[in-house]
Protein backbone atom coordinates (compact mmCIF):
# COMPACT_ATOMS: atom_id res chain seq x y z
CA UNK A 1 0.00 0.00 0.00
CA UNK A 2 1.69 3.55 1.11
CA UNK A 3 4.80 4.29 1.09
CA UNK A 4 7.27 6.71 3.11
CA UNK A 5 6.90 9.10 -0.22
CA UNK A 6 3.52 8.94 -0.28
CA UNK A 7 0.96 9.75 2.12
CA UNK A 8 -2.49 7.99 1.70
CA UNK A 9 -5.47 10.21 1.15
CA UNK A 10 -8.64 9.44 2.29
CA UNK A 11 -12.14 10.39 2.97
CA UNK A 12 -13.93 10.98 5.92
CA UNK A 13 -16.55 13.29 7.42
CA UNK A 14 -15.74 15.68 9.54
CA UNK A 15 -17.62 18.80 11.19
CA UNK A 16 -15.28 22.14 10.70
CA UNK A 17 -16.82 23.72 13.45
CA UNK A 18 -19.29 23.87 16.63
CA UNK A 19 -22.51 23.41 14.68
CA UNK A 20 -21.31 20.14 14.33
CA UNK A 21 -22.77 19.93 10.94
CA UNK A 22 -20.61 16.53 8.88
CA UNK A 23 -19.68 16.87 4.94
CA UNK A 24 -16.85 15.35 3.19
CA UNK A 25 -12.74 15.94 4.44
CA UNK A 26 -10.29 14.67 2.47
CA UNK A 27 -6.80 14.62 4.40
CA UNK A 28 -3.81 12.61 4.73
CA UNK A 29 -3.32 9.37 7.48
CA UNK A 30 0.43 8.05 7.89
CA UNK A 31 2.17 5.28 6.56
CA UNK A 32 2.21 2.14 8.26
CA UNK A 33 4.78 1.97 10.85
CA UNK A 34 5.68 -1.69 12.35
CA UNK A 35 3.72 -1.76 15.19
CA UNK A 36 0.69 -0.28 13.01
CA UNK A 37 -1.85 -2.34 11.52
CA UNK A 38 -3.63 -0.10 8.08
CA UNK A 39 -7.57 -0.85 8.23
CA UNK A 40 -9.89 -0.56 5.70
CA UNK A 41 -13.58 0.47 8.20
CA UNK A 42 -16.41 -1.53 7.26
CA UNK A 43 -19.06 -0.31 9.90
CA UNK A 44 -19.28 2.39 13.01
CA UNK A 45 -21.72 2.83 15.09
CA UNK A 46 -22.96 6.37 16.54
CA UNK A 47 -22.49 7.38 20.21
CA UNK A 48 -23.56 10.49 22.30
CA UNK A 49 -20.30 11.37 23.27
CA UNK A 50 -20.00 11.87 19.02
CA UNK A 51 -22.79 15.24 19.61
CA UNK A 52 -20.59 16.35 22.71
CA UNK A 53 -17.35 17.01 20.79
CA UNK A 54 -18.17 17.81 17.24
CA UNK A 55 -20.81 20.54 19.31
CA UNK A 56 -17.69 21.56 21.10
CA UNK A 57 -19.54 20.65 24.28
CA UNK A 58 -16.49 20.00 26.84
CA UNK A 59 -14.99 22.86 25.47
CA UNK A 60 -11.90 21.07 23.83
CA UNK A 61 -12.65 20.31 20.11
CA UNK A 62 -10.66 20.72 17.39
CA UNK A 63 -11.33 21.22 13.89
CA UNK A 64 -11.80 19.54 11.08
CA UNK A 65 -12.92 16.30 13.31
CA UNK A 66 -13.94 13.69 11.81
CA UNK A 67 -15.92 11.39 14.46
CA UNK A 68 -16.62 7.55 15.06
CA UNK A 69 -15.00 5.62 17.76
CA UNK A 70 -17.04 2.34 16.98
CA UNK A 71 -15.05 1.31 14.65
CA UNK A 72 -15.15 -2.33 12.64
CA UNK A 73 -12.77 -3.02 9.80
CA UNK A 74 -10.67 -5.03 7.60
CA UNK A 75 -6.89 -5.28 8.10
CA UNK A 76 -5.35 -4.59 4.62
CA UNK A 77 -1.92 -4.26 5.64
CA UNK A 78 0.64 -5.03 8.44
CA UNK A 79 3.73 -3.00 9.93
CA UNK A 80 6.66 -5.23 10.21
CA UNK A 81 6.18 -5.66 13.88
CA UNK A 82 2.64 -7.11 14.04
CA UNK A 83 1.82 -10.07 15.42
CA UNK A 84 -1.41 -10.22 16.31
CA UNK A 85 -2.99 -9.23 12.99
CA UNK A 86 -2.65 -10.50 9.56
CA UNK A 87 -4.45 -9.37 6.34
CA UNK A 88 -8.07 -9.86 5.72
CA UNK A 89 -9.02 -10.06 9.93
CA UNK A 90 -11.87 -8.30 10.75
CA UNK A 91 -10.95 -6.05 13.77
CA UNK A 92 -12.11 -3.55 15.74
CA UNK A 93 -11.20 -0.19 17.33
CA UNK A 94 -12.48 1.84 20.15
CA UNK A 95 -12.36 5.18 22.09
CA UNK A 96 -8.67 5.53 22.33
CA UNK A 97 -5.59 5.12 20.32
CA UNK A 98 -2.74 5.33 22.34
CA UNK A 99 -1.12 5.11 25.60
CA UNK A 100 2.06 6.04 27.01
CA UNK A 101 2.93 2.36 28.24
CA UNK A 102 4.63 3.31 31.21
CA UNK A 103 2.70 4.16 33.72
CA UNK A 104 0.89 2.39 36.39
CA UNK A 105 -2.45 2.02 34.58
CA UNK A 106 -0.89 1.25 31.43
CA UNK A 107 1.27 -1.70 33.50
CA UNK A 108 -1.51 -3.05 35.26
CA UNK A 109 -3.41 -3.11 31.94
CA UNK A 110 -5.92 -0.45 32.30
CA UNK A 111 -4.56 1.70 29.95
CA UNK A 112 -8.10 3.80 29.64
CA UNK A 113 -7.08 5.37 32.95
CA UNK A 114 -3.53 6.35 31.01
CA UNK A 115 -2.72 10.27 32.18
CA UNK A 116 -1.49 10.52 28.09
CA UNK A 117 -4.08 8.15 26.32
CA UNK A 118 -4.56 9.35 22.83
CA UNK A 119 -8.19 9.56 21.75
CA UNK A 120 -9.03 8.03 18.50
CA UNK A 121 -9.97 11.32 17.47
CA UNK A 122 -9.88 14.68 18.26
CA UNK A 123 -6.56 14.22 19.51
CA UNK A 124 -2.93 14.47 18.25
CA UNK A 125 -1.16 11.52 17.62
CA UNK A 126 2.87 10.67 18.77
CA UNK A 127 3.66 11.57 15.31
CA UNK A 128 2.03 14.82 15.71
CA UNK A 129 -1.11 13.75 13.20
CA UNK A 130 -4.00 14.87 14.20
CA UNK A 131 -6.57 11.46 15.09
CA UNK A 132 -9.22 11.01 13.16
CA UNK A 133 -12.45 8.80 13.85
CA UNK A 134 -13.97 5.91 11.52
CA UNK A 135 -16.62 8.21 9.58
CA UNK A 136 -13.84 7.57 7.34
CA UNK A 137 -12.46 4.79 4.46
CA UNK A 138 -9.57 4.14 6.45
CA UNK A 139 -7.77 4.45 9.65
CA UNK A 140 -4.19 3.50 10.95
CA UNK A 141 -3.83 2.58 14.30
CA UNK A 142 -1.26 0.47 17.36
CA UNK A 143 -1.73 -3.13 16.68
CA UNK A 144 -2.08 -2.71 21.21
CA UNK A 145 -5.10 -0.64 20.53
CA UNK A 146 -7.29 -3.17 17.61
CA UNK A 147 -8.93 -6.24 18.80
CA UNK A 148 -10.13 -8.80 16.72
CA UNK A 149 -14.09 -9.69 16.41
CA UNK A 150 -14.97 -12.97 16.80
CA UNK A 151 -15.97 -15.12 14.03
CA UNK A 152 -19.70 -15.13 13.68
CA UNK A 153 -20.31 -11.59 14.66
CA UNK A 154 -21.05 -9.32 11.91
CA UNK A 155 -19.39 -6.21 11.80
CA UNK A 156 -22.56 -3.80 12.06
CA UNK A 157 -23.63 -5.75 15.62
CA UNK A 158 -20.26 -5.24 16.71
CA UNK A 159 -19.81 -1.79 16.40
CA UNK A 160 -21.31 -0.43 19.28
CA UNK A 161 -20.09 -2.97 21.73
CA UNK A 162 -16.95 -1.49 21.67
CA UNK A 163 -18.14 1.62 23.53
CA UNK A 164 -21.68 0.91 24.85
CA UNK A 165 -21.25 -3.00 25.46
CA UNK A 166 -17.49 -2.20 27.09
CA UNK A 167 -18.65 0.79 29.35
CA UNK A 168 -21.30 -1.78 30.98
CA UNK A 169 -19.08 -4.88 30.94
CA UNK A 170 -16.18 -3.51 32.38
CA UNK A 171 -17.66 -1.83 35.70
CA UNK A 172 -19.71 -4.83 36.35
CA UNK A 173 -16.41 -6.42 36.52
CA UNK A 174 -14.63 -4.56 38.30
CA UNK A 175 -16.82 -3.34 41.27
CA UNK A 176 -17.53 -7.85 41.74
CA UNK A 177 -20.65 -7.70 40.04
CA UNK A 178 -20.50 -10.46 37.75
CA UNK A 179 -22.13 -13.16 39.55
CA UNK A 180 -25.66 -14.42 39.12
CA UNK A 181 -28.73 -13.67 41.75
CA UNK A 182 -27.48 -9.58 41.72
CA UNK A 183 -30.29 -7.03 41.49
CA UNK A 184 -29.34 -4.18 39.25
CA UNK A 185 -30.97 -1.03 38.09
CA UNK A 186 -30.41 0.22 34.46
CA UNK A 187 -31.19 4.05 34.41
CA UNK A 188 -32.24 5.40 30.79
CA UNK A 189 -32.62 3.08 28.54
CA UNK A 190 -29.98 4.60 25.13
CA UNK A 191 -27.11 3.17 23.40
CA UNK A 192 -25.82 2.10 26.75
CA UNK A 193 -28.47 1.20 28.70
CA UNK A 194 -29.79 -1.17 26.49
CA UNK A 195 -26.41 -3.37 26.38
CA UNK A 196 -26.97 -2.83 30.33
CA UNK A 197 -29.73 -4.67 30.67
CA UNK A 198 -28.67 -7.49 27.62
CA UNK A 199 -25.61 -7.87 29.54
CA UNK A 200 -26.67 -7.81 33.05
CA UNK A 201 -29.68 -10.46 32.00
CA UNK A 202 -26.78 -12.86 30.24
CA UNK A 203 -24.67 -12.84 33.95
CA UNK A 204 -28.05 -13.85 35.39
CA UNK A 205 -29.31 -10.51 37.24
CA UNK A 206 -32.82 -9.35 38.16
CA UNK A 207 -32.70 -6.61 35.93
CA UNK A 208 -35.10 -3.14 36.35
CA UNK A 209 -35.06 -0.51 34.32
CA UNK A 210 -35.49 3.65 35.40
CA UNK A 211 -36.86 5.87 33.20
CA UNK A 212 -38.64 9.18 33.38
CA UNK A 213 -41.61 8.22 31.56
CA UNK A 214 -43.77 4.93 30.89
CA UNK A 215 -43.05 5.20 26.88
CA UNK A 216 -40.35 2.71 26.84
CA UNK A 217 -41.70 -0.15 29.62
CA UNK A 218 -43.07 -2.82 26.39
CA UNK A 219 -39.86 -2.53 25.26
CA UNK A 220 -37.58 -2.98 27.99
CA UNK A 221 -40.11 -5.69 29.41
CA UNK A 222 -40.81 -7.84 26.21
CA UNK A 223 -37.85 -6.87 24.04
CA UNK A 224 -34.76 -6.62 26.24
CA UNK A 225 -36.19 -8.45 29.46
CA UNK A 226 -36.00 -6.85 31.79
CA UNK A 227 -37.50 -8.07 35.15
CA UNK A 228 -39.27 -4.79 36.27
CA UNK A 229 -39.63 -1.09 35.19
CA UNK A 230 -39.80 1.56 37.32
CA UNK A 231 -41.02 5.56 35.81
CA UNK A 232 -38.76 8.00 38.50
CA UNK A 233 -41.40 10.74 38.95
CA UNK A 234 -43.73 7.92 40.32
CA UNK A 235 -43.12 8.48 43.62
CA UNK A 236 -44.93 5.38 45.38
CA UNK A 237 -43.52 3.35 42.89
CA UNK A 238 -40.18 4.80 43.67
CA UNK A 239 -40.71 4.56 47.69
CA UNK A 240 -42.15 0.29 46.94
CA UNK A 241 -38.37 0.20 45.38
CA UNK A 242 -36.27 1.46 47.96
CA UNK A 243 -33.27 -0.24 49.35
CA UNK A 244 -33.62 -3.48 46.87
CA UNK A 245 -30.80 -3.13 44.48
CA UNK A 246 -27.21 -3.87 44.45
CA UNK A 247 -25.97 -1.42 41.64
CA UNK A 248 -27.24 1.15 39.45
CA UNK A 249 -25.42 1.85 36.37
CA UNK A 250 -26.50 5.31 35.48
CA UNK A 251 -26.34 6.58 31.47
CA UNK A 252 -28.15 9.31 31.86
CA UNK A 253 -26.50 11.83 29.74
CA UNK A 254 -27.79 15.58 31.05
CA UNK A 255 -27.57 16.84 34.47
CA UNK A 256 -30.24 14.81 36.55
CA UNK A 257 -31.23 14.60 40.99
CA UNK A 258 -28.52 11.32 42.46
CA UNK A 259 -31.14 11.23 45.67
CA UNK A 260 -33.87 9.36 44.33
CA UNK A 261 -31.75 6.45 42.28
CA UNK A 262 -29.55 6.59 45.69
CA UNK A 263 -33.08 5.55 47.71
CA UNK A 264 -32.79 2.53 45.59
CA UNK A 265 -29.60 0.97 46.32
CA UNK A 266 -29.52 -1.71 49.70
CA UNK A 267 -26.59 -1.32 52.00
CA UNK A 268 -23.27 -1.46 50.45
CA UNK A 269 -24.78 -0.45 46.85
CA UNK A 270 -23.59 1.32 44.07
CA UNK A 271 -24.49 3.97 41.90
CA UNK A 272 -21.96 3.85 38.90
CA UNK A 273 -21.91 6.90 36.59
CA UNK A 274 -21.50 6.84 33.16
CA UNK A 275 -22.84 9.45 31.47
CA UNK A 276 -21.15 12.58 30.33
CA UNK A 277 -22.13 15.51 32.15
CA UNK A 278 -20.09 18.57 32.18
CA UNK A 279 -21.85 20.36 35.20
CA UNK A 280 -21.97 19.61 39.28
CA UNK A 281 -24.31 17.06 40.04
CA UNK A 282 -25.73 17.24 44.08
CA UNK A 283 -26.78 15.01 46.58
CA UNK A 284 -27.08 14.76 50.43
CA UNK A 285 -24.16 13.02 52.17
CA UNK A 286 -26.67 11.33 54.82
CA UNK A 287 -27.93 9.41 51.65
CA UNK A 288 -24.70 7.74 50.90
CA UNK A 289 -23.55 7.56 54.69
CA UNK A 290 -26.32 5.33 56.04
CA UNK A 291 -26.32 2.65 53.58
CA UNK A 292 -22.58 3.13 53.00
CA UNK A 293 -23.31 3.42 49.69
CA UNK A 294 -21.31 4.62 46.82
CA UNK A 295 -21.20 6.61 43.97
CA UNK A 296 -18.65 6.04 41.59
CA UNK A 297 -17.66 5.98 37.63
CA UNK A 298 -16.58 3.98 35.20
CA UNK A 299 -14.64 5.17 31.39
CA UNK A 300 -14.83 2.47 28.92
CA UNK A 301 -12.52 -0.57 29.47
CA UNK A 302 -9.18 -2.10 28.58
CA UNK A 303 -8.08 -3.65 25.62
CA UNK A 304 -8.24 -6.58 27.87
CA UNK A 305 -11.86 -6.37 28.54
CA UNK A 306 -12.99 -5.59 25.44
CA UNK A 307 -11.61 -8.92 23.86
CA UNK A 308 -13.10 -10.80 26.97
CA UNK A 309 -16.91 -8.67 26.39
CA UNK A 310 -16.94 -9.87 22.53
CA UNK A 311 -16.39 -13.18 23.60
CA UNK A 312 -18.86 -13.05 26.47
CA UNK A 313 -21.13 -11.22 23.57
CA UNK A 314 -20.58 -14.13 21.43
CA UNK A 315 -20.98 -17.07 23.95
CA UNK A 316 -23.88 -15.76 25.20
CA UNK A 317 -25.86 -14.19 21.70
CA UNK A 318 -25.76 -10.95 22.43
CA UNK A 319 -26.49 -8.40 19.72
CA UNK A 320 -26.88 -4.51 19.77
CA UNK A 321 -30.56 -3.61 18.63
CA UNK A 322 -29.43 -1.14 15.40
CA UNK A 323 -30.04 0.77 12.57
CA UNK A 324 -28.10 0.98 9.79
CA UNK A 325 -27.29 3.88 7.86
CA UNK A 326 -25.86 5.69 5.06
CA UNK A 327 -23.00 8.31 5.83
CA UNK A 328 -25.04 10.58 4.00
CA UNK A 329 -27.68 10.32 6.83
CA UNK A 330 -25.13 11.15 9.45
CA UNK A 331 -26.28 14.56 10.42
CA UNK A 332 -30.07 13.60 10.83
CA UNK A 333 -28.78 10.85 12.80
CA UNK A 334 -27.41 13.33 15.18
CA UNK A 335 -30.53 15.65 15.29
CA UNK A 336 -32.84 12.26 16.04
CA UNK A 337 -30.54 10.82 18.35
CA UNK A 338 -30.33 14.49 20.54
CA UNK A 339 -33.89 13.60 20.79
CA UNK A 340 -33.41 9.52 21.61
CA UNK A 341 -35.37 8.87 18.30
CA UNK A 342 -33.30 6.23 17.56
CA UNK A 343 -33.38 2.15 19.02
CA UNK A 344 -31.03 2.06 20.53
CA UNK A 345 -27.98 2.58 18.72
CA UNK A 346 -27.20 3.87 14.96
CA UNK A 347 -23.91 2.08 12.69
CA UNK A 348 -22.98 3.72 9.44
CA UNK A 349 -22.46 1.31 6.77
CA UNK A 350 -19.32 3.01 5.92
CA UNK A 351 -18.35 0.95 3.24
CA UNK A 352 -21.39 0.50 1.50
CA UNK A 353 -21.52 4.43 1.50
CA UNK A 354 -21.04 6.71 -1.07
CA UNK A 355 -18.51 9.39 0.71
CA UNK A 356 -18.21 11.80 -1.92
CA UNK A 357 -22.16 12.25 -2.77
C-alpha cells in the first residue's frame, strides 16, 4: 500500500466547526509503521459522546474532526512488527488510540485510565497527526489498541459494543458484580443502557429498568427483558423500590437529581456513573452515609476487557438492537438521536456508502 513518499489520502466526514454539521474531508493518514496495523472500516456505530465534541460541548474540540470511535474493519496491511494481525481479519477499534505504556495504569493493563491516552480522534497523535475517527475509508492505528471480532459476529452488531457494550461490561467487573442472583438497576434506557440490561440479564441478574416516563416499559419488558420497570417521577412506585438493588449503572446523559436512584440501592450499593455531564451534580451526604453506599464511575474498558466482552457477547448471543445507515444520513442521525429517536444505537455502513455524494 503507502509508502514513506507517499501519504495515503482518504475520505472521511468531519464537522469544521461547533454546529457540528458533517460533509466530506479529504486529508492525509500516515504510513504504516511496524507496530501499526492499516484498516480498511467496514461499519461504526454512533455514540452520544460523538454530539458532545463535534458541538464543542467540553470545550476542547478541534477542527476539522472527523468522528466515530465504533469502529469495525478489515486489516489490509501489516507493519513489520505485528503479530497479532494478519491481512483480511476483521478487527475492531475503540475510544482511544494510544497510551504512554509506562505508567501504572498502562502496567496493570488499564490503559483507559492512562494520564497521556490518545483519543481516536480529536486528539494528536505521537507523530504529531491529528486522530481522526472511523466516519472515514480508512484508519491507521497500534496493533495494542485493535482487537479482533470474533468469528460469527457481523461487523454492524459489533460496532457499538466497543463503547456501549465495554462501558457496561467492564464496571460490572470490576466493582464484583459479575455473579448471578445480583439485582441491578439500568437508568435510561440509550445506546448504553440497552447493552446494560442485555448484559446484566446474560450474567443472570434481576434486571429493572429507570426511566422518566412509561413510553419505553413494552420494550424494555418484552424486548430486552427486563425483570421490572420503574417511571422516577412515580413516587410510590419509587418509595415500593427502595433499598432493593445492588448497583445502578446510570447513562443518563444531562444533568439529573442522584437522591432518588440513591433511595434505591440496599446497604453497600452502588451507583456507577457513566454518562457525560459537564456540570456539578448534588446530593445529600446522609444518603450515601447510612447505607454506606457509593457513587462512583466507570470510562470504557481495557483492551483486555474488550476482547473478553466480545467473547462473552458471542458465547452468550448478544447483539446490539441497530439501525443501519448511510454516511449521508449522518447529520439527521445526530438531530434524532439528541432527541433519543433512535433504538437504541445507529452504525454507518461506511463501506457500503457513497462518501463523496
Amino acid at each position: 500500500m503507502g509508502s514513506l513518499e507517499t501519504e495515503r489520502k482518504i475520505v472521511g466526514w468531519a464537522a469544521t466547526d461547533s454546529t457540528g454539521h458533517l460533509a466530506p474531508y479529504t486529508y492525509s493518514l500516515r504510513d504504516t509503521g511496524p507496530e501499526d496495523v492499516f484498516i480498511k472500516v467496514i461499519s461504526c456505530g454512533v455514540c452520544h459522546t460523538d454530539i458532545h465534541q463535534i458541538k464543542n460541548d467540553l470545550g476542547m474540540s478541534h477542527y476539522p474532526m472527523v468522528p466515530g470511535h465504533e469502529v469495525v474493519g478489515e486489516v489490509v496491511e501489516v507493519g513489520s512488527d505485528v503479530t497479532k494481525f494478519k491481512v483480511g481479519d476483521v478487527v475492531g477499534v475503540g475510544v482511544i488510540v494510544g497510551s504512554c505504556k509506562n505508567c501504572h495504569p498502562c502496567k496493570s493493563e488499564i490503559e483507559q485510565y492512562c494520564n497521556k491516552k490518545i483519543w481516536s480522534y480529536n486528539d494528536v497523535y505521537t507523530d504529531g497527526k491529528p486522530t481522526q475517527g472511523g466516519f472515514a475509508e480508512s484508519m491507521v492505528v497500534d496493533q495494542k489498541f485493535v482487537v479482533r471480532i470474533p468469528d460469527g459476529m457481523s461487523p454492524e452488531q459489533a460496532a457499538p459494543l466497543l463503547c456501549a457494550g465495554l462501558t457496561v461490561y467492564s464496571p460490572l467487573k470490576h466493582f464484583g458484580l459479575k455473579q448471578s442472583g445480583l439485582r441491578g438497576g439500568i437508568l435510561g434506557l440509550g445506546g448504553v443502557g440497552h447493552m446494560g440490561v442485555k448484559i446484566a440479564k446474560a450474567m443472570g441478574h434481576h434486571v429493572t429498568v429507570i426511566s422518566s416516563s412509561d413510553k419505553k416499559r413494552e420494550e424494555a419488558m418484552e424486548h430486552l427483558g427486563a425483570d421490572e420497570y420503574l417511571v422516577s417521577s412515580d413516587v410510590e412506585s419509587m418509595q415500593k423500590a427502595a433499598d432493593q438493588l445492588d448497583y445502578i449503572i446510570d447513562t443518563v446523559p444531562v444533568v439529573h437529581p442522584l437522591e432518588p436512584y440513591l433511595s434505591l440501592l440496599k446497604l453497600d450499593g452502588k451507583l456507577i456513573l457513566m454518562g457525560v455531564i459537564n456540570a456539578p451534580l448534588q446530593f445529600v451526604t446522609p444518603m450515601v452515609m447510612l447505607g454506606r453506599k457509593s457513587i462512583t464511575g466507570s470510562f470504557i474498558g481495557s483492551m483486555k476487557e474488550t476482547e473478553e466482552m466480545l467473547e462473552f457477547c458471542k458465547e452468550k448471543g448478544l447483539a446490539s438492537m441497530i439501525e443501519v445507515i448511510k454516511m449521508d444520513y449522518i447529520n439527521t442521525a445526530f438531530e434524532r438521536l439528541e432527541k433519543n429517536d433512535v433504538r437504541y444505537r445507529f452504525v454507518v455502513d461506511v463501506a457500503g456508502s457513497k462518501l463523496i455524494p
